[in-house]
N, C-alpha and C. Protein backbone atom coordinates (compact mmCIF):
# COMPACT_ATOMS: atom_id res chain seq x y z
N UNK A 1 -141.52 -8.89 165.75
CA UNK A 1 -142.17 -8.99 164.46
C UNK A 1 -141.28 -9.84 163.56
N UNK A 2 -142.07 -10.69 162.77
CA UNK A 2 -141.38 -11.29 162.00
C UNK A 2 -141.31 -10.92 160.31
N UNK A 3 -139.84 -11.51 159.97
CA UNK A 3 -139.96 -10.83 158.56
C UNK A 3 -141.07 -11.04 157.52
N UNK A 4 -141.93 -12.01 157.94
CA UNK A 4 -143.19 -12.23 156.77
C UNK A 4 -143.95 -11.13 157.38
N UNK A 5 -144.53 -10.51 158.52
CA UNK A 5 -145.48 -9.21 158.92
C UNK A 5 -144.98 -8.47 158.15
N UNK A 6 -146.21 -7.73 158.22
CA UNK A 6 -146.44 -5.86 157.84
C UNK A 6 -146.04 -4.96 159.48
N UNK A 7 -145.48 -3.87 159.32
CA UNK A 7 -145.56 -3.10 160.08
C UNK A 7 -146.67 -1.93 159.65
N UNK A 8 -147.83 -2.62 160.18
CA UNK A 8 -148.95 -1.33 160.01
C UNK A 8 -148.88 -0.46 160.36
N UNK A 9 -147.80 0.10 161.15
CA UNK A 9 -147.74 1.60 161.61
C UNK A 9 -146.81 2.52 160.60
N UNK A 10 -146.37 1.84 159.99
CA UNK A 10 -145.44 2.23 159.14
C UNK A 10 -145.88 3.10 158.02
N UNK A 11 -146.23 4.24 157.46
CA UNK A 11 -146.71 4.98 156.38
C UNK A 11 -146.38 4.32 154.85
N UNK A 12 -145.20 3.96 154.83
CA UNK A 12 -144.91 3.32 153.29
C UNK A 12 -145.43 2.17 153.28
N UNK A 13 -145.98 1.26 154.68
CA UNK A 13 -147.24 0.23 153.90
C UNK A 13 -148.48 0.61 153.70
N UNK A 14 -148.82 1.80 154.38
CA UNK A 14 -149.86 2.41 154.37
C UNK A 14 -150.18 3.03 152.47
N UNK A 15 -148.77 3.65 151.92
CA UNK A 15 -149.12 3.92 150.44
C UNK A 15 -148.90 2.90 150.22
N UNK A 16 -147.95 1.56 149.46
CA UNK A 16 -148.07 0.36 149.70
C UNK A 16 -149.40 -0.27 148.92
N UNK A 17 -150.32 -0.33 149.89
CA UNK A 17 -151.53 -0.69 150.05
C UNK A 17 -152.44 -0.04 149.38
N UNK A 18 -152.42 1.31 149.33
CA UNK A 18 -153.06 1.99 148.92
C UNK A 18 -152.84 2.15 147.13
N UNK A 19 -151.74 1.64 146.91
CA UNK A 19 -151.08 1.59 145.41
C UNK A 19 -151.67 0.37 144.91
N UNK A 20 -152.02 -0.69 145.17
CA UNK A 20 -152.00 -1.87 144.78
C UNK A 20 -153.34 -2.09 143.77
N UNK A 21 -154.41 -1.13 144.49
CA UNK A 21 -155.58 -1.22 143.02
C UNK A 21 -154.85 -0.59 141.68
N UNK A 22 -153.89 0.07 141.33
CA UNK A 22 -153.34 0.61 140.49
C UNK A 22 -152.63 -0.40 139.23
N UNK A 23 -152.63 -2.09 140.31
CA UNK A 23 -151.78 -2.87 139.27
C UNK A 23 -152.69 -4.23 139.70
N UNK A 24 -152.99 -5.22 138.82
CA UNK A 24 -153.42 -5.99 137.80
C UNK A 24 -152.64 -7.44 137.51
N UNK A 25 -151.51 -7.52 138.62
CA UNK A 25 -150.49 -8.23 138.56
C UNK A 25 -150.16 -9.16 140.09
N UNK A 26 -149.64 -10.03 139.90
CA UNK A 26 -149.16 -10.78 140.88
C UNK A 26 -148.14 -9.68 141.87
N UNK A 27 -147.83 -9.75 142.77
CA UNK A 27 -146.61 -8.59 143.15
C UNK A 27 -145.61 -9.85 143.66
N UNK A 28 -144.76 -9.36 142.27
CA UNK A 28 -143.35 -10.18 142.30
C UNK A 28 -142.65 -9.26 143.24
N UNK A 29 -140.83 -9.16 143.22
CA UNK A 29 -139.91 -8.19 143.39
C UNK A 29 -139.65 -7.20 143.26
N UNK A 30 -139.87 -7.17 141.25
CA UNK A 30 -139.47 -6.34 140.47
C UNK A 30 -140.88 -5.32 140.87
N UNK A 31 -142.16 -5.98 140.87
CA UNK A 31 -143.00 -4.62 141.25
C UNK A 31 -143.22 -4.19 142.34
N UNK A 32 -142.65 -5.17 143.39
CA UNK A 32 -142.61 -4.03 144.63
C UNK A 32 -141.30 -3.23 144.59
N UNK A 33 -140.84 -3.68 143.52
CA UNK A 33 -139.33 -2.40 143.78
C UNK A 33 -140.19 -1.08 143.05
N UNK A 34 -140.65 -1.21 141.98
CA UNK A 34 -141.12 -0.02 140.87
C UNK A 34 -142.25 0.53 142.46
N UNK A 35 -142.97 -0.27 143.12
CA UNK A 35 -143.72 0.31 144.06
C UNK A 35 -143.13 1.31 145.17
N UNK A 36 -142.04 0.41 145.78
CA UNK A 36 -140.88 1.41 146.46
C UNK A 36 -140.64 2.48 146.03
N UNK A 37 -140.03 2.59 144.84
CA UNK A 37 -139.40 3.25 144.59
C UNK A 37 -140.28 4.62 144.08
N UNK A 38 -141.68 4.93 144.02
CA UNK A 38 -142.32 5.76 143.70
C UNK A 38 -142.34 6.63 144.87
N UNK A 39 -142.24 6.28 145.80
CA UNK A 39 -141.52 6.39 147.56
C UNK A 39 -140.65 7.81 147.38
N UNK A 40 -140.70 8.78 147.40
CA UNK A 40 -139.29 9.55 146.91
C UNK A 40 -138.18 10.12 148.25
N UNK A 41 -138.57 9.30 149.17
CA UNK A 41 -137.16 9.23 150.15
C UNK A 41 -136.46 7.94 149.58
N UNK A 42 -136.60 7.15 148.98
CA UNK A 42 -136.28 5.59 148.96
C UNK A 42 -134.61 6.17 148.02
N UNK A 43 -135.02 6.94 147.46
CA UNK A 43 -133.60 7.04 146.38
C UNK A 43 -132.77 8.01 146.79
N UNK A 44 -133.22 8.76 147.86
CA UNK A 44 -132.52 9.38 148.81
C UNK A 44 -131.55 8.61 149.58
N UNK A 45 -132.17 7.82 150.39
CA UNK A 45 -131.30 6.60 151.05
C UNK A 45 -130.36 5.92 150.68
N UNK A 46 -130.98 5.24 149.19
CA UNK A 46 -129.83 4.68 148.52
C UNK A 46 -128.72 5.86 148.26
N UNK A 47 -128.69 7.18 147.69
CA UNK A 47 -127.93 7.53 147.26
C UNK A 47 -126.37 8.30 148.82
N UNK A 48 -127.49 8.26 150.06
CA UNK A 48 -126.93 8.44 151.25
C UNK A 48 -126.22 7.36 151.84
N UNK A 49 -126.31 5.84 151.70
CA UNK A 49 -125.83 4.92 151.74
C UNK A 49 -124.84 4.81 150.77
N UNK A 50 -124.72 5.58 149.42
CA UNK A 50 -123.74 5.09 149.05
C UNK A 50 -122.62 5.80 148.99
N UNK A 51 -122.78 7.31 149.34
CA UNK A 51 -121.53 8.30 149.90
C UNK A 51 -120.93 7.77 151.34
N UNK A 52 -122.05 7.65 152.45
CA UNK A 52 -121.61 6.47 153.55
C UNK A 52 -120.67 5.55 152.95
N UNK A 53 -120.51 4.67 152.21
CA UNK A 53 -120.02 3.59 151.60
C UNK A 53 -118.55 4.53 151.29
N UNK A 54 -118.47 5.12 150.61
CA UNK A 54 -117.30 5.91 150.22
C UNK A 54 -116.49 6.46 151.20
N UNK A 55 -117.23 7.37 152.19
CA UNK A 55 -116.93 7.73 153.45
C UNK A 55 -115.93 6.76 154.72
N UNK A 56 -117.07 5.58 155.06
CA UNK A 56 -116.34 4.20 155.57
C UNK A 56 -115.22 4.34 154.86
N UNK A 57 -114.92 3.56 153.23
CA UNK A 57 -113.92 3.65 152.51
C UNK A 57 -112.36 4.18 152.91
N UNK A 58 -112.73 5.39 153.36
CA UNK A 58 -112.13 6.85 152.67
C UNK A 58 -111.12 6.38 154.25
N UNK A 59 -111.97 6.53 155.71
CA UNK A 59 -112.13 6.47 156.78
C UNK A 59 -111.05 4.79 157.69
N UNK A 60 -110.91 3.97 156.78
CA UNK A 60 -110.19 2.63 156.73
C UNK A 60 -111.74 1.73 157.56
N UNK A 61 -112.63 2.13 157.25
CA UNK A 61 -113.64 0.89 157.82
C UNK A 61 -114.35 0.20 156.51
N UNK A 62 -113.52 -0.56 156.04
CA UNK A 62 -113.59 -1.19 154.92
C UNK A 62 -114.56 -2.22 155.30
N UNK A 63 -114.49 -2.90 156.55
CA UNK A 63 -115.72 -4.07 156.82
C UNK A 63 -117.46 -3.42 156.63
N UNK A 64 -117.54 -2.23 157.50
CA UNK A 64 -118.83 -1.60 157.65
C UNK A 64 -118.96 -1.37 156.08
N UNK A 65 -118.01 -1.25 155.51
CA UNK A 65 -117.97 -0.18 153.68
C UNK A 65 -118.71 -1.37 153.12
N UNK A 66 -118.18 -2.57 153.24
CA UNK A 66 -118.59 -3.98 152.47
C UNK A 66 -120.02 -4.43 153.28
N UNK A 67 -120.19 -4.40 154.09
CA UNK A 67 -121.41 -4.54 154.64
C UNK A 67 -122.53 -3.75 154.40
N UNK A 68 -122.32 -2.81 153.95
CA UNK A 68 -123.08 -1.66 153.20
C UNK A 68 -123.48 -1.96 152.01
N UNK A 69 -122.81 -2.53 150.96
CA UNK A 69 -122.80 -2.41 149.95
C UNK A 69 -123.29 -3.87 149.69
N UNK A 70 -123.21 -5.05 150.24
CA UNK A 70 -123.73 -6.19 150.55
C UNK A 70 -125.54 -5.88 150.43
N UNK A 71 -126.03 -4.80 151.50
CA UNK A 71 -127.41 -4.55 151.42
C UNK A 71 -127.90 -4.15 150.26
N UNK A 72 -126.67 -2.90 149.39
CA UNK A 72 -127.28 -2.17 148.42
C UNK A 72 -127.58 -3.52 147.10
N UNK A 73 -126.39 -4.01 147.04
CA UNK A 73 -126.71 -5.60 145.85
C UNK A 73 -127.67 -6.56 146.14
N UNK A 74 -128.42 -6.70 147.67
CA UNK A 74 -129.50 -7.62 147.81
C UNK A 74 -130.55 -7.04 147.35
N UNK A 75 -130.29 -5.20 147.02
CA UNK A 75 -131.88 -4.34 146.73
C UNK A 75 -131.74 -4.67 145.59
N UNK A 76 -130.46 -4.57 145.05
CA UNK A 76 -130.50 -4.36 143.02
C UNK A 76 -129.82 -2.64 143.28
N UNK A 77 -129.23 -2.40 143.86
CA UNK A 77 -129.67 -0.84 143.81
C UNK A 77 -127.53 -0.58 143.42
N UNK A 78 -126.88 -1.89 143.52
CA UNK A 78 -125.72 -1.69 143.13
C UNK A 78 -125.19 -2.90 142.22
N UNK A 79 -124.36 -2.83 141.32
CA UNK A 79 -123.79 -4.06 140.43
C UNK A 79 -122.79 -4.85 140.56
């Protein structure tokens, strides 16, 4: 599969999809993030990724720690 597909088996495109009569708008970034993020495992993850991150840290795997945290700044989800 390529990164432009949908994984239709997937349940969060399934709400996704199902969210989209709700908005009136082009779907930029910023509203598929507000879409994600209505998701309520999504901020779970992030917040499990980022004790992981600390953990690595803590642990001397400073590469995996930065590689982690690389993903969380491509979401927006770190500064």
């Amino acid at each position: 599969m390529s990164a432009s597909e949908v994984d239709l088996n997937d349940p969060l495109n399934w709400y996704i999809a199902d969210s989209m009569d709700d908005y009136n708008v082009c779907l930029n970034p910023e509203v598929a993030k507000e879409i994600v993020h209505r998701h309520g495992g999504y901020p779970k993850l992030v917040n499990a990724l980022k004790e992981a991150i600390v953990t690595l840290e803590k642990e001397g795997c400073g590469e995996k720690a930065e590689r982690l945290r690389r993903e969380l700044q491509e979401l927006g989800e770190l500064e």
